[in-house]
N, C-alpha and C. Protein backbone atom coordinates (compact mmCIF):
# COMPACT_ATOMS: atom_id res chain seq x y z
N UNK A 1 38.35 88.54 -66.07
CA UNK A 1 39.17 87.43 -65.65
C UNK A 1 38.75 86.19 -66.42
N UNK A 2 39.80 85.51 -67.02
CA UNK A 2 39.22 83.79 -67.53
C UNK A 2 39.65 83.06 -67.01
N UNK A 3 39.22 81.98 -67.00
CA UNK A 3 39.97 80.94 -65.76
C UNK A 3 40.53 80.16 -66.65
N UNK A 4 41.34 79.17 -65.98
CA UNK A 4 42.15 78.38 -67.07
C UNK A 4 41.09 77.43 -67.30
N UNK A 5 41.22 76.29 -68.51
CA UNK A 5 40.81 75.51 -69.42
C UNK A 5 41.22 74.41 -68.31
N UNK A 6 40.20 73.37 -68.01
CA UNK A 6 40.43 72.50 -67.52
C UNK A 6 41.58 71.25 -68.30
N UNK A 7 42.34 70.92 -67.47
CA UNK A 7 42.53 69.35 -68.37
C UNK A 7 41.78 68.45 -69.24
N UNK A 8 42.02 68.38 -70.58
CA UNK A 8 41.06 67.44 -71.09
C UNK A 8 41.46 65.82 -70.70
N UNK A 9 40.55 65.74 -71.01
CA UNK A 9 40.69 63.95 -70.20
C UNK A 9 40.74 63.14 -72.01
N UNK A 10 41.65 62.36 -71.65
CA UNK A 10 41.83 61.57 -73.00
C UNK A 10 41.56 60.37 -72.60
N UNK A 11 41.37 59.42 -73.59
CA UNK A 11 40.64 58.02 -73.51
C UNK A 11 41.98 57.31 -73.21
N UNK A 12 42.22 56.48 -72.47
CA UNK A 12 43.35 56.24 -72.00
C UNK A 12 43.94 54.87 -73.11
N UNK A 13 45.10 54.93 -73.59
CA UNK A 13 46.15 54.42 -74.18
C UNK A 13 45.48 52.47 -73.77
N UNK A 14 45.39 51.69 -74.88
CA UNK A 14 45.13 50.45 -74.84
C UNK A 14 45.78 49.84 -74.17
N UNK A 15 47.23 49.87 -74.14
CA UNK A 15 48.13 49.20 -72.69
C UNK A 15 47.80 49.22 -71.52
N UNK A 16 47.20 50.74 -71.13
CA UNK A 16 47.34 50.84 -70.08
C UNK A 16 46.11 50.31 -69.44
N UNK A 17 44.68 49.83 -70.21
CA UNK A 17 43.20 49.71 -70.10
C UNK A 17 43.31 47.90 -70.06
N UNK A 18 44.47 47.25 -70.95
CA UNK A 18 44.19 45.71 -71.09
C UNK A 18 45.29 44.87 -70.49
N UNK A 19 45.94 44.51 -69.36
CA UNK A 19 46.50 44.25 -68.80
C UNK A 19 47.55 43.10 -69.57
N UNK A 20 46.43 42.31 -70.58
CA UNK A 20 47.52 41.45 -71.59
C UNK A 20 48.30 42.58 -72.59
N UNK A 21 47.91 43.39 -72.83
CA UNK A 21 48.14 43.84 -73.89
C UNK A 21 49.90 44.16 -73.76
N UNK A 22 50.78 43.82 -74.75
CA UNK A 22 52.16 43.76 -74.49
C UNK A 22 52.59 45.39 -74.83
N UNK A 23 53.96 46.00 -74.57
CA UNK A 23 54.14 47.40 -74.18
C UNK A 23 54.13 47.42 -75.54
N UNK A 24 54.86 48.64 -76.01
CA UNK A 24 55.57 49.48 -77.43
C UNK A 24 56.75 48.87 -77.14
N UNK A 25 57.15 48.52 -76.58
CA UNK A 25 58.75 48.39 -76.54
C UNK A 25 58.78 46.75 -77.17
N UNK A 26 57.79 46.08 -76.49
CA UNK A 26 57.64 44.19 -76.66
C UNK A 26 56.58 44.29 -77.79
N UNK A 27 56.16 45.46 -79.04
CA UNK A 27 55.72 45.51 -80.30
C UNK A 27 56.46 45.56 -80.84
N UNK A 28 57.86 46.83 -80.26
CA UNK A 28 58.85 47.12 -81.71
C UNK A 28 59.49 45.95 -81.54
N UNK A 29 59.98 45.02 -80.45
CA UNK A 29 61.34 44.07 -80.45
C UNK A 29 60.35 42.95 -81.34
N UNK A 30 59.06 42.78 -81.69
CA UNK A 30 58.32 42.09 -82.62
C UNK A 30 58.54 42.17 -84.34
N UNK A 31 58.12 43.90 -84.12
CA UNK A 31 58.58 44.27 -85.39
C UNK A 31 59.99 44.18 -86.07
N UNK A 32 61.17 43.84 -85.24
CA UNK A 32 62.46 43.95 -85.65
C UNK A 32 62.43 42.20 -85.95
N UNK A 33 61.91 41.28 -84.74
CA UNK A 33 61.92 40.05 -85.59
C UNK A 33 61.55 39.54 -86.81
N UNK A 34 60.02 40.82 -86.98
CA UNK A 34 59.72 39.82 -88.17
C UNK A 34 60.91 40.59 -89.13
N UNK A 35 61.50 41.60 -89.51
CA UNK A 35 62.33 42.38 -90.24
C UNK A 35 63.28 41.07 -90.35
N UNK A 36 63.56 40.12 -89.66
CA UNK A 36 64.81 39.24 -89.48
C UNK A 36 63.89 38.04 -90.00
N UNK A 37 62.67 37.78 -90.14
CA UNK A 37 61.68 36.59 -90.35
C UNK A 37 61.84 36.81 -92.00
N UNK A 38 62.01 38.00 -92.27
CA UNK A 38 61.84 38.47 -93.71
C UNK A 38 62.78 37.86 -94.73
N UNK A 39 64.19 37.61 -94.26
CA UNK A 39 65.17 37.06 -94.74
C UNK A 39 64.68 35.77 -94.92
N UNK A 40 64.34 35.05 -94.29
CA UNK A 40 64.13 33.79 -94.21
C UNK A 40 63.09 33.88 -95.05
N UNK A 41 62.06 34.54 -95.29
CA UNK A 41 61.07 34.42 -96.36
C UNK A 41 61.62 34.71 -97.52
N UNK A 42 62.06 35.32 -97.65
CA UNK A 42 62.87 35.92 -98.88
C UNK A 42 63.73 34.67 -99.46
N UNK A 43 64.63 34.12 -98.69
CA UNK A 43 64.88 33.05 -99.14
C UNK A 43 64.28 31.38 -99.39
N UNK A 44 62.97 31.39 -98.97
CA UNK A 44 62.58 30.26 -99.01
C UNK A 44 61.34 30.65 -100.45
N UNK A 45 61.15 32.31 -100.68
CA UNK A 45 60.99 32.71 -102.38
C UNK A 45 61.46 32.03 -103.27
N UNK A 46 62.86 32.79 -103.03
CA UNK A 46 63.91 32.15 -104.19
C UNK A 46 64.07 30.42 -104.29
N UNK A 47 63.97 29.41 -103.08
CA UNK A 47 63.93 28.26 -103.21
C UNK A 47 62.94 28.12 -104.31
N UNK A 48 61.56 28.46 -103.50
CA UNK A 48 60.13 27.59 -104.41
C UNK A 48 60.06 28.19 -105.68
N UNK A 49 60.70 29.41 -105.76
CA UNK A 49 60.66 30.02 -107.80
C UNK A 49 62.02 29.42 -108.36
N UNK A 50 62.60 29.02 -107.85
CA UNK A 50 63.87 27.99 -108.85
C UNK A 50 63.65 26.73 -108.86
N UNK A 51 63.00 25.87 -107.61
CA UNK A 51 62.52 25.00 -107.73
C UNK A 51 61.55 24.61 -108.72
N UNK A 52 60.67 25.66 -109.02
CA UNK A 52 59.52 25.31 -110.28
C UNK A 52 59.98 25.73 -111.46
N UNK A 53 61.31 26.10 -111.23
CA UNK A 53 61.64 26.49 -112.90
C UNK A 53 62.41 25.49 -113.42
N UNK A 54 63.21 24.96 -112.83
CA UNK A 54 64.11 23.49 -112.90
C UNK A 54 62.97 22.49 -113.18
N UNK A 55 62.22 22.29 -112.59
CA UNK A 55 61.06 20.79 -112.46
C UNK A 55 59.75 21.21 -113.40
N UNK A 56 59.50 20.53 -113.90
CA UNK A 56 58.05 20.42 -114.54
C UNK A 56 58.41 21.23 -116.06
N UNK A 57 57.26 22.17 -115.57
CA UNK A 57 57.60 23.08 -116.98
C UNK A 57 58.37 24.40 -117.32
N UNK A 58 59.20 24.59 -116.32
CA UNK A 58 60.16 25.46 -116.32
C UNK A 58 59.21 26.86 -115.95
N UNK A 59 58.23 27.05 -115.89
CA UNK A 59 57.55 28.58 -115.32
C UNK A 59 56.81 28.47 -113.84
N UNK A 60 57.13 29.49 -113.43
CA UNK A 60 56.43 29.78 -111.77
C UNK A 60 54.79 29.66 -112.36
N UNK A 61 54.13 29.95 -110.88
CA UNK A 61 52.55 29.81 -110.87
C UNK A 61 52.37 31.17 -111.11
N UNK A 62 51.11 31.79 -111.77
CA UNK A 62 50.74 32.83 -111.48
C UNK A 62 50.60 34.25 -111.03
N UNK A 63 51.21 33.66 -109.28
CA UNK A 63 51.46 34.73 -108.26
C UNK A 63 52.50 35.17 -108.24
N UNK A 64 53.60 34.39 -108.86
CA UNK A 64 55.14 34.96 -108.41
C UNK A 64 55.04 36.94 -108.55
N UNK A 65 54.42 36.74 -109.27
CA UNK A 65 54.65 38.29 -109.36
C UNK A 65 54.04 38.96 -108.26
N UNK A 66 52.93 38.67 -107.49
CA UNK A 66 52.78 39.49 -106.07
C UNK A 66 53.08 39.11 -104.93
N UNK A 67 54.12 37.90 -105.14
CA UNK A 67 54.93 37.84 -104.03
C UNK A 67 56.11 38.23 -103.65
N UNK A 68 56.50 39.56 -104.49
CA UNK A 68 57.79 40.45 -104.16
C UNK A 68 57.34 41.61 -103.43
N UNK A 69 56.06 41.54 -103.72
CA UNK A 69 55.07 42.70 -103.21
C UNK A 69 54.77 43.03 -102.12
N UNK A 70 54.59 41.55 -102.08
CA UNK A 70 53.73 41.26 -100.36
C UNK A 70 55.12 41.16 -99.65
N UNK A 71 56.21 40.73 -100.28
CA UNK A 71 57.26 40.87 -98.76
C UNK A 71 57.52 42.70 -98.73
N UNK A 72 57.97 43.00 -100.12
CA UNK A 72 58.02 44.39 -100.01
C UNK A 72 57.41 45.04 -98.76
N UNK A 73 55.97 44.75 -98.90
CA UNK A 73 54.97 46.03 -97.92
C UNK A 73 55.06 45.43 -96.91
N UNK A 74 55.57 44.19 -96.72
CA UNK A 74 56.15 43.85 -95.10
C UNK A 74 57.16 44.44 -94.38
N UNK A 75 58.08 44.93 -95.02
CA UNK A 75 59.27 45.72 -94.91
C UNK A 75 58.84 46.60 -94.34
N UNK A 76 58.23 47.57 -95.45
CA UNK A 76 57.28 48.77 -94.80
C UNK A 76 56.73 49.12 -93.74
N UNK A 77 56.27 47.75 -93.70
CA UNK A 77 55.02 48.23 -92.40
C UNK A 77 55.39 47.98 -91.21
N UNK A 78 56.65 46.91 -91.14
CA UNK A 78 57.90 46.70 -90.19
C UNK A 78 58.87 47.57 -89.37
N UNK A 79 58.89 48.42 -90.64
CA UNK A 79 59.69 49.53 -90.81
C UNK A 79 58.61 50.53 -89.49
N UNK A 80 57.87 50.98 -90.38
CA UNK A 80 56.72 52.21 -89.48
C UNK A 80 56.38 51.55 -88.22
N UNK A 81 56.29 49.98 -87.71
CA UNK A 81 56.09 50.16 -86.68
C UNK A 81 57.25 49.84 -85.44
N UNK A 82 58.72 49.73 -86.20
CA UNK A 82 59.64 49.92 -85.52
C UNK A 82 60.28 51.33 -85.05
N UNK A 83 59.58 52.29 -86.25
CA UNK A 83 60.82 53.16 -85.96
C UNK A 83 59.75 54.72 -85.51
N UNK A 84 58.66 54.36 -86.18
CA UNK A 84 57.81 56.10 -85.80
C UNK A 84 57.33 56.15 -83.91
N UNK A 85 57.84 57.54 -83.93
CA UNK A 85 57.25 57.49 -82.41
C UNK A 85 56.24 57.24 -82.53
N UNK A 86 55.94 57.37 -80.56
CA UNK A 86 54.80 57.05 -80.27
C UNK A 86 53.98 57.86 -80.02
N UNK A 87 54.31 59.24 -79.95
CA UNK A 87 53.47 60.33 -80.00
C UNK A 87 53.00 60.68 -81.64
N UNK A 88 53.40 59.51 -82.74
CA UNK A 88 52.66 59.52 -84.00
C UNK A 88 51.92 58.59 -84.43
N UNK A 89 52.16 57.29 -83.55
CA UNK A 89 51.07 56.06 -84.37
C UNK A 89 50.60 55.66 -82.58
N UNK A 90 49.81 55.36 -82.83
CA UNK A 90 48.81 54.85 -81.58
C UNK A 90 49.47 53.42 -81.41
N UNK A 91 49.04 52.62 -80.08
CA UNK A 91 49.77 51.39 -79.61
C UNK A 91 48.66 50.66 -80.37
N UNK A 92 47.68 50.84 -80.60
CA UNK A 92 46.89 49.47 -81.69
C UNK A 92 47.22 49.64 -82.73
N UNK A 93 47.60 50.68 -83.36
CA UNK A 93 47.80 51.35 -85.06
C UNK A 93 49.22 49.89 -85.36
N UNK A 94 50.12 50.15 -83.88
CA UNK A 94 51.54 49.73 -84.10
C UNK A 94 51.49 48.33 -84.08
N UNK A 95 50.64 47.87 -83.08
CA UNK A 95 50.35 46.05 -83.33
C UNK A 95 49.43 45.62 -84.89
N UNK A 96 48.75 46.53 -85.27
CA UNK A 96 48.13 46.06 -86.39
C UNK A 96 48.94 46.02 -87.63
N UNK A 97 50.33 47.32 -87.28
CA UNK A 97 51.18 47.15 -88.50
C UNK A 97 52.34 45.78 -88.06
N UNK A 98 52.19 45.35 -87.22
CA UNK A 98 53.31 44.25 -86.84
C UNK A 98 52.41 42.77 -87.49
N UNK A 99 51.34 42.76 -86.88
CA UNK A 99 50.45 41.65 -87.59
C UNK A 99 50.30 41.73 -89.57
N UNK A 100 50.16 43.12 -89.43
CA UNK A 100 50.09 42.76 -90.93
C UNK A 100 51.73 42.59 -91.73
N UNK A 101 52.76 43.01 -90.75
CA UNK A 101 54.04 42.49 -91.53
C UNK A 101 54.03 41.02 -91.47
N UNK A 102 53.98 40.37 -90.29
CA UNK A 102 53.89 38.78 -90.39
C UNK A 102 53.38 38.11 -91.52
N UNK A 103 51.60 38.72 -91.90
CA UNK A 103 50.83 38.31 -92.61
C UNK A 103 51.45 38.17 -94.03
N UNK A 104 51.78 39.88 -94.56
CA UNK A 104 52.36 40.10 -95.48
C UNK A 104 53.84 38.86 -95.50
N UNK A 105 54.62 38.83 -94.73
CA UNK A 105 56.12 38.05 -95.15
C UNK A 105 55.68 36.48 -95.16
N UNK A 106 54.79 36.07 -94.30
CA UNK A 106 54.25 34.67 -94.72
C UNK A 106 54.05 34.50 -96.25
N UNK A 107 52.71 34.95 -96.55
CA UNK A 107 52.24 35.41 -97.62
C UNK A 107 53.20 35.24 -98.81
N UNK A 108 54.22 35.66 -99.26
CA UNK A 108 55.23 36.28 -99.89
C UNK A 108 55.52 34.67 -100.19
N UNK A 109 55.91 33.81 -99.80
CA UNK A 109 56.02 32.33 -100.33
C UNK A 109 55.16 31.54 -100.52
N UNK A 110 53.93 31.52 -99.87
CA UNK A 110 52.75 31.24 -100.27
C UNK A 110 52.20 31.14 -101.44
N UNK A 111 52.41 32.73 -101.64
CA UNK A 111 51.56 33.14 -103.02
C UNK A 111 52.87 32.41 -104.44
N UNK A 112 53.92 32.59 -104.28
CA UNK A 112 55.16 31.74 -104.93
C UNK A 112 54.90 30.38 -104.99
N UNK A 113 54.64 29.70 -103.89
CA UNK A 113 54.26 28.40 -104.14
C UNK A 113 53.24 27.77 -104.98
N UNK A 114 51.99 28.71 -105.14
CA UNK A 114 50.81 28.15 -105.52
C UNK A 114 51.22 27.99 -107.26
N UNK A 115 50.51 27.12 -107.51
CA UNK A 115 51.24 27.21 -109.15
C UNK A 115 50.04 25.76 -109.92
N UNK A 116 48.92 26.00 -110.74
CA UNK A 116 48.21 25.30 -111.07
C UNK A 116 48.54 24.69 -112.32
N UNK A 117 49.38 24.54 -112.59
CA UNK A 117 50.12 24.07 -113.92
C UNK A 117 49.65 22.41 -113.64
């Protein structure tokens, strides 16, 4: 005779352990804003790289080039933590990819702006 396998006990889900901690549902409706924050970065790109090409000496700073990048992998990571279940990314995995889209779409004009000319 074998007996059955007890229940394993799993470390319980960060929501449910930190009482601030906001659901999956109030991460993804995060992640879809910044997806909508993105536009607005995207366009305030194109302002500060036409703006420095008109004025001064007609060339961007430096960075322009990894600031298509950095909104790019904002997309991305926007993307994965809007749309993959939750039986595939963990509820901290999903806030860390929402923080780093913010980071990343800020970023993205930032790095456009800087220009040591």
């Amino acid at each position: 005779m074998t007996a059955p396998d007890p229940k394993p006990v799993a470390a319980p889900a960060t929501a449910t352990t930190d009482p601030f901690a906001p659901s999956t549902s109030a991460v993804r409706v995060f992640a879809g804003i910044g997806l909508l924050l993105l536009a607005f970065a995207f366009g305030a790109f194109l302002i500060i790289v036409l703006n420095q090409a008109y004025s001064g000496d007609g060339a961007s700073g430096p960075l322009v080039g990894a600031a298509p990048w950095s909104m790019g992998l904002s997309a991305v990571a926007g993307l994965l933590a809007l749309c993959l279940p939750s039986a595939v990314v963990s509820h901290a995995a999903r806030r860390g990819a929402v923080r780093l889209q913010y980071a990343l779409a800020f970023a993205g004009p930032a790095l456009a702006a800087i220009d040591f000319a």
